[in-house]
Protein backbone atom coordinates (compact mmCIF):
# COMPACT_ATOMS: atom_id res chain seq x y z
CA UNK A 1 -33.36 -23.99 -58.91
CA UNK A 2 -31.36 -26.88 -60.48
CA UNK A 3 -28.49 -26.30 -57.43
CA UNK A 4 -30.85 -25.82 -54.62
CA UNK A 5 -32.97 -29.65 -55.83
CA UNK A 6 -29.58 -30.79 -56.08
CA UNK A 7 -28.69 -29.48 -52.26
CA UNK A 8 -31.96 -31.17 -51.25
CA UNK A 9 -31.26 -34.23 -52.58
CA UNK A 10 -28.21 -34.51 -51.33
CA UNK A 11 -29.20 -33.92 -47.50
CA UNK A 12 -31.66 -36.49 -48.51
CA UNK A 13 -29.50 -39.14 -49.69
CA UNK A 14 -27.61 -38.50 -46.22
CA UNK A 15 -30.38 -39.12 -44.07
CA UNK A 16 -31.70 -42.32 -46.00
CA UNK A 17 -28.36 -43.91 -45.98
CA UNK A 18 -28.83 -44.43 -42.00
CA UNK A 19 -32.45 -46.00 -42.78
CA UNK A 20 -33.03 -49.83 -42.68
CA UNK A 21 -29.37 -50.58 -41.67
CA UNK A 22 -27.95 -53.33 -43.52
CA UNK A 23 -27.10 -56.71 -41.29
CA UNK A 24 -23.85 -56.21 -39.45
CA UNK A 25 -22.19 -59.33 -40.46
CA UNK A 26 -22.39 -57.86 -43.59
CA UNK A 27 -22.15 -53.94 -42.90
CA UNK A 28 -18.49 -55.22 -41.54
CA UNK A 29 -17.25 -56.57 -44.22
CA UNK A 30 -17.87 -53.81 -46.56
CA UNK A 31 -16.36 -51.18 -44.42
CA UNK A 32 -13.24 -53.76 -44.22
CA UNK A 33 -13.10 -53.54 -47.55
CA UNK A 34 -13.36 -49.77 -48.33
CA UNK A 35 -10.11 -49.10 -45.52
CA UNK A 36 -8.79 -51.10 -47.58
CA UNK A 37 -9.64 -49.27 -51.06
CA UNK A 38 -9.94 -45.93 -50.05
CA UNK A 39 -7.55 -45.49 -46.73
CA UNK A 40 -4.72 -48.17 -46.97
CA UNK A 41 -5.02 -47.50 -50.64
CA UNK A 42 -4.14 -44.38 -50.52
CA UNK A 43 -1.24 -44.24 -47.78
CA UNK A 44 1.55 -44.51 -50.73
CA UNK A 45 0.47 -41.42 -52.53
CA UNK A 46 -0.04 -39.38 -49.39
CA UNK A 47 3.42 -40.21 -48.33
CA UNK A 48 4.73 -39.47 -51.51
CA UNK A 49 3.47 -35.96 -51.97
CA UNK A 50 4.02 -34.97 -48.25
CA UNK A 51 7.49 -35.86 -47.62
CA UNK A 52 8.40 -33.93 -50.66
CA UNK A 53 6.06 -30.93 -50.59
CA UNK A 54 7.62 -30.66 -46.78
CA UNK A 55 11.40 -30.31 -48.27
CA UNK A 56 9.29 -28.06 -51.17
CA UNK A 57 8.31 -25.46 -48.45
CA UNK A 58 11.57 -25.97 -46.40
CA UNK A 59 13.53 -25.09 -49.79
CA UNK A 60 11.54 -21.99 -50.31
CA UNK A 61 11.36 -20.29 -46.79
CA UNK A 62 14.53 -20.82 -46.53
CA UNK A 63 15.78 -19.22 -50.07
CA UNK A 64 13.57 -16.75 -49.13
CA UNK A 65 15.15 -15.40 -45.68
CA UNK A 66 18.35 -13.77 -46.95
CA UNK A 67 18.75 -11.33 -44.35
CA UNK A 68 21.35 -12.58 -41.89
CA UNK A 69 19.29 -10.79 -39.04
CA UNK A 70 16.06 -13.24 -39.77
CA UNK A 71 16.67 -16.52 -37.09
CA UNK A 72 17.06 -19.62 -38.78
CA UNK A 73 14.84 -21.71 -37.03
CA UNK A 74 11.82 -19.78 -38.63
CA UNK A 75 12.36 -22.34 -41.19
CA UNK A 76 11.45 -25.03 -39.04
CA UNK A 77 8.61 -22.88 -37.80
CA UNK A 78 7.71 -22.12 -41.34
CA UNK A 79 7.64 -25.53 -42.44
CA UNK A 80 5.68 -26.91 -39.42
CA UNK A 81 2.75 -24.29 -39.81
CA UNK A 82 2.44 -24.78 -43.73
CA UNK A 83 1.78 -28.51 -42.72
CA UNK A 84 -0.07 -28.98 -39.94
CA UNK A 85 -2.59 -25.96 -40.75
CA UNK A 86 -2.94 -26.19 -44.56
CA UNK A 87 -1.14 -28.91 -46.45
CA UNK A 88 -1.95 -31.58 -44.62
CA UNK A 89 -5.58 -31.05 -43.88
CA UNK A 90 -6.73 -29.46 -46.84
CA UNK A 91 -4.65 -29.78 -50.09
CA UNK A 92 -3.73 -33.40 -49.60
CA UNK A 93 -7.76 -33.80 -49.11
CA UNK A 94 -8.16 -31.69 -53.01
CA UNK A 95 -5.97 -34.26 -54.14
CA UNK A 96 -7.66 -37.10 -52.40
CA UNK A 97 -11.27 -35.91 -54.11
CA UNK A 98 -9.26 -36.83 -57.16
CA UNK A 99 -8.11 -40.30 -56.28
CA UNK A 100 -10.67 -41.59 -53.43
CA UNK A 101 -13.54 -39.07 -54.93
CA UNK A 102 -13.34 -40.66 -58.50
CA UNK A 103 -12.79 -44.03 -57.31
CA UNK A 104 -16.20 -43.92 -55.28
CA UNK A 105 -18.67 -41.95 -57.85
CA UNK A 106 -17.11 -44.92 -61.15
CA UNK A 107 -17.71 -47.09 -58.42
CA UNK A 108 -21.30 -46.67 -57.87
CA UNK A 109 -21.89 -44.98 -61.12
CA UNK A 110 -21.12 -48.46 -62.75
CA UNK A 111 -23.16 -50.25 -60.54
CA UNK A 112 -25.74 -47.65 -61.54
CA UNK A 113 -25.24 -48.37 -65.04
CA UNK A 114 -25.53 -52.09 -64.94
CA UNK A 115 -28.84 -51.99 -62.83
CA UNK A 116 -27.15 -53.29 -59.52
CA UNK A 117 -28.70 -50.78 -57.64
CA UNK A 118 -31.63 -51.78 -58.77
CA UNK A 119 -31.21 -54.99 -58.13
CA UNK A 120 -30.16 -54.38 -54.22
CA UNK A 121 -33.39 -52.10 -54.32
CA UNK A 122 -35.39 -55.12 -55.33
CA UNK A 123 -33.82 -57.21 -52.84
CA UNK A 124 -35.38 -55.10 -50.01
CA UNK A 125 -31.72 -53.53 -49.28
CA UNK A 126 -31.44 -50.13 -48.48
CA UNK A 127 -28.97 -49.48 -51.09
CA UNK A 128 -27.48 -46.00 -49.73
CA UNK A 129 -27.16 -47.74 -46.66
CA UNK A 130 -25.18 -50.88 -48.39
CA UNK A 131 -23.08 -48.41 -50.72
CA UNK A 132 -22.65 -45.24 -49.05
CA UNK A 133 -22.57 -45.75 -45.43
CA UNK A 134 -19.45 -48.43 -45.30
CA UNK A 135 -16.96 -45.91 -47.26
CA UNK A 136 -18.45 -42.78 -44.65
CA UNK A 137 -17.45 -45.10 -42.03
CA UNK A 138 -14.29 -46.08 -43.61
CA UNK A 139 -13.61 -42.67 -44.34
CA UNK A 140 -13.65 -41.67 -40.90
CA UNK A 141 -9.94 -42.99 -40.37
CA UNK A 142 -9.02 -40.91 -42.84
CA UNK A 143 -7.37 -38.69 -40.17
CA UNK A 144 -4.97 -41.13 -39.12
CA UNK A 145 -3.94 -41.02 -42.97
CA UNK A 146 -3.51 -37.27 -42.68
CA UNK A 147 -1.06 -37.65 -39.33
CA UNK A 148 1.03 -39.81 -41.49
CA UNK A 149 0.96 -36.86 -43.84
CA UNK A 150 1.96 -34.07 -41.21
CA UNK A 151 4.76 -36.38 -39.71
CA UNK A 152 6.08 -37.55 -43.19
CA UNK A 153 6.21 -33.23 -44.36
CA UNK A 154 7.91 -32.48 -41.45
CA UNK A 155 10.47 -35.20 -41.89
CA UNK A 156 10.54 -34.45 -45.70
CA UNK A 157 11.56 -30.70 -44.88
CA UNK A 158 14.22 -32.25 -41.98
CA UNK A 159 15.59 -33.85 -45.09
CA UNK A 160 15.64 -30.86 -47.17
CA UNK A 161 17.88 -29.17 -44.45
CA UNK A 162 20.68 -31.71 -43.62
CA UNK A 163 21.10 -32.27 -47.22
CA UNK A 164 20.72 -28.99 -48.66
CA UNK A 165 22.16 -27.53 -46.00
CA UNK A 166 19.64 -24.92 -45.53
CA UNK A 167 19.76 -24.60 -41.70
CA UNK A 168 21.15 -27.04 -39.36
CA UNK A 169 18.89 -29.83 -37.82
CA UNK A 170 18.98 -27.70 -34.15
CA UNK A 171 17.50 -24.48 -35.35
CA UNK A 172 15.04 -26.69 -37.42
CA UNK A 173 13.99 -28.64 -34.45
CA UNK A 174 13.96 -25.56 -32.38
CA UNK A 175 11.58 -24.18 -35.58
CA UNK A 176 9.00 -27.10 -34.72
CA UNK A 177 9.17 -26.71 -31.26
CA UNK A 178 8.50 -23.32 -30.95
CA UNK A 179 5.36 -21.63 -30.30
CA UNK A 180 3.46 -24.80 -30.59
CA UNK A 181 0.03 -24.22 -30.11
CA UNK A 182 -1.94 -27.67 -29.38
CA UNK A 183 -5.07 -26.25 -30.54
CA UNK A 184 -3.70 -25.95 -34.13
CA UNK A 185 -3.58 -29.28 -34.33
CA UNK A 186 -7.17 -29.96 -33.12
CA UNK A 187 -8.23 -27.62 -35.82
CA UNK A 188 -6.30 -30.01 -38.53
CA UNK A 189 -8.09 -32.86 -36.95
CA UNK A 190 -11.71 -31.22 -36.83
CA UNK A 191 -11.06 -29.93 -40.68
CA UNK A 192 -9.92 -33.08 -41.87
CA UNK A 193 -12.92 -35.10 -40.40
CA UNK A 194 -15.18 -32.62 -42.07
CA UNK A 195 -13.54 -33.21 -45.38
CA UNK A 196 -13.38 -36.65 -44.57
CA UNK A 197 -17.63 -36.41 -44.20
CA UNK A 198 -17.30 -34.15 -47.96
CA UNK A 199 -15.04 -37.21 -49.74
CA UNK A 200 -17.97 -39.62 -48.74
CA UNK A 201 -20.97 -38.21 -49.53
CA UNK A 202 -20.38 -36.07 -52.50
CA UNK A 203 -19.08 -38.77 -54.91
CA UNK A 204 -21.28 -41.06 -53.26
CA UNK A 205 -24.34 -38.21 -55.39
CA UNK A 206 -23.12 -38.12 -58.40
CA UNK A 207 -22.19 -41.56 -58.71
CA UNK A 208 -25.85 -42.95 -57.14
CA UNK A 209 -27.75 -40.42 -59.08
CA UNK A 210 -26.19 -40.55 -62.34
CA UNK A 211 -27.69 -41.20 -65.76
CA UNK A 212 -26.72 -42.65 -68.93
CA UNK A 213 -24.25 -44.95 -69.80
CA UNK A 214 -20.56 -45.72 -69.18
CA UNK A 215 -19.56 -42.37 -70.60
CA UNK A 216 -21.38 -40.63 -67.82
CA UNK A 217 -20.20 -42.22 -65.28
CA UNK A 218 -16.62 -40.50 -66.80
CA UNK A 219 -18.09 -37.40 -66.54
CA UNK A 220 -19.86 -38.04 -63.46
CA UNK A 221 -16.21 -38.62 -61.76
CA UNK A 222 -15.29 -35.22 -62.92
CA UNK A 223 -18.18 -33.67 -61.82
CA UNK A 224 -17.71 -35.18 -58.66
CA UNK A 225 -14.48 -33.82 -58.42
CA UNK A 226 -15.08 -30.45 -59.00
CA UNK A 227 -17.87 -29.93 -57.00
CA UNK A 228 -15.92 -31.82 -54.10
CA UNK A 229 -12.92 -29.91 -54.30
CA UNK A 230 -14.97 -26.51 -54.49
CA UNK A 231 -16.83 -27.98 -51.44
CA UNK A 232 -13.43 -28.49 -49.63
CA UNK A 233 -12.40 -25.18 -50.51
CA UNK A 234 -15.51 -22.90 -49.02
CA UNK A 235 -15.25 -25.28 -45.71
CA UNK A 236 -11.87 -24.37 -45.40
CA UNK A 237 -12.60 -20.51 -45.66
CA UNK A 238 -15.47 -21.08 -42.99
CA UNK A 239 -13.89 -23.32 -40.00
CA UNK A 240 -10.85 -21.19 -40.76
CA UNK A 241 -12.18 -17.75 -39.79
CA UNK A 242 -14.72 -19.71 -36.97
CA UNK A 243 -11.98 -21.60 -35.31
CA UNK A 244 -8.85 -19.33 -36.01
CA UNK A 245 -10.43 -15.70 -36.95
């Protein structure tokens, strides 16, 4: 019973946070300022992990075709799938629930805590509106973070084959370039603005309905987390077999 009030409440945060918009001279400046925190903020550690989790998965595929029969360029192919379909989209979105996801729930859950919310509340301001709306928004360029991602894997697993000298740069290029279905990167796109949605709202909850102190706004950021991540992971399972199955 707990889960399915907790389901209900969350659908009804959702549609209260587009009640009683908040002024847009104001509304604008807030979303400004979550791109900033949660998108621009998070370009360094995106590029980071993707350039080298591209040479990762270059590395491996092509350790793992020994037989001389086996083309060469499946290593480019290899690599670009990984990416585009899986990485990209959905594990660098697990990791982002841990660094956008926290940041939003300690966030609210603090002004929870010191009676801000309240305060907005008192104000006449719609305070889902004024909190959670303006990082959904921001959020929603969170794709264009993700293309960064795909581009900067690919580039990362180019890197892994000059150097390494895995496979030459041709049969790598002719890996990326062959059999490239444009539909598979729709699907990246659709997933990732989904999970874009699921890094909003959830944390967004547990940090507007938390009680307690400033320890449970610690453990709301975990819970937040978890519950995101999980979230992430079923939707992946579903548009997956819908789109691809």
């Amino acid at each position: 019973m707990t889960y399915i009030h907790n389901i209900g409440s969350y659908f009804l945060m959702i549609a209260e946070m587009f009640r009683k918009p908040t002024k847009w001279s104001v509304m604008k400046k807030l979303i400004f300022k979550d791109i900033d925190d949660l998108i621009i903020g998070s370009l360094g550690i995106i590029a980071f992990i993707s350039f080298f989790v591209g040479g990762v998965i270059t590395i491996q595929t092509a350790l793992n075709i020994s037989n001389p029969l086996i083309p060469k360029y499946l290593v480019g192919f290899a690599t670009k799938q990984s990416i585009v379909l899986e990485f990209a989209p959905t594990f660098t979105s697990i990791i982002m629930a841990g660094k956008v996801g926290s940041f939003i729930t300690s966030s609210i859950g603090t002004m929870r805590v010191t009676e801000q919310i309240d305060a907005l509340e008192v104000m006449g301001i719609n305070s889902l509106n004024y909190l959670v709306f303006p990082k959904t928004i921001a959020l929603m360029l969170y794709p264009f973070a993700i293309a960064i991602g795909m581009f900067l894997g690919i580039i990362g697993g180019m890197a892994a084959c000059v150097f390494g000298e895995y496979t030459s740069l041709a049969d790598y290029t002719l890996g990326l370039q062959t059999d490239f279905n444009t539909f598979h990167i729709i699907y990246a796109f659709i997933k990732t603005f989904i999970f874009a949605f699921i890094l909003a709202t959830i944390p967004s909850y547990h940090g507007y309905y938390m009680k307690g102190g400033a320890l449970e706004v610690g453990k709301a950021s975990t819970t937040s987390f978890v519950w995101t991540a999980v979230v992430i992971i079923l939707l992946n399972y579903i548009l997956t077999d819908m789109m691809l199955g």
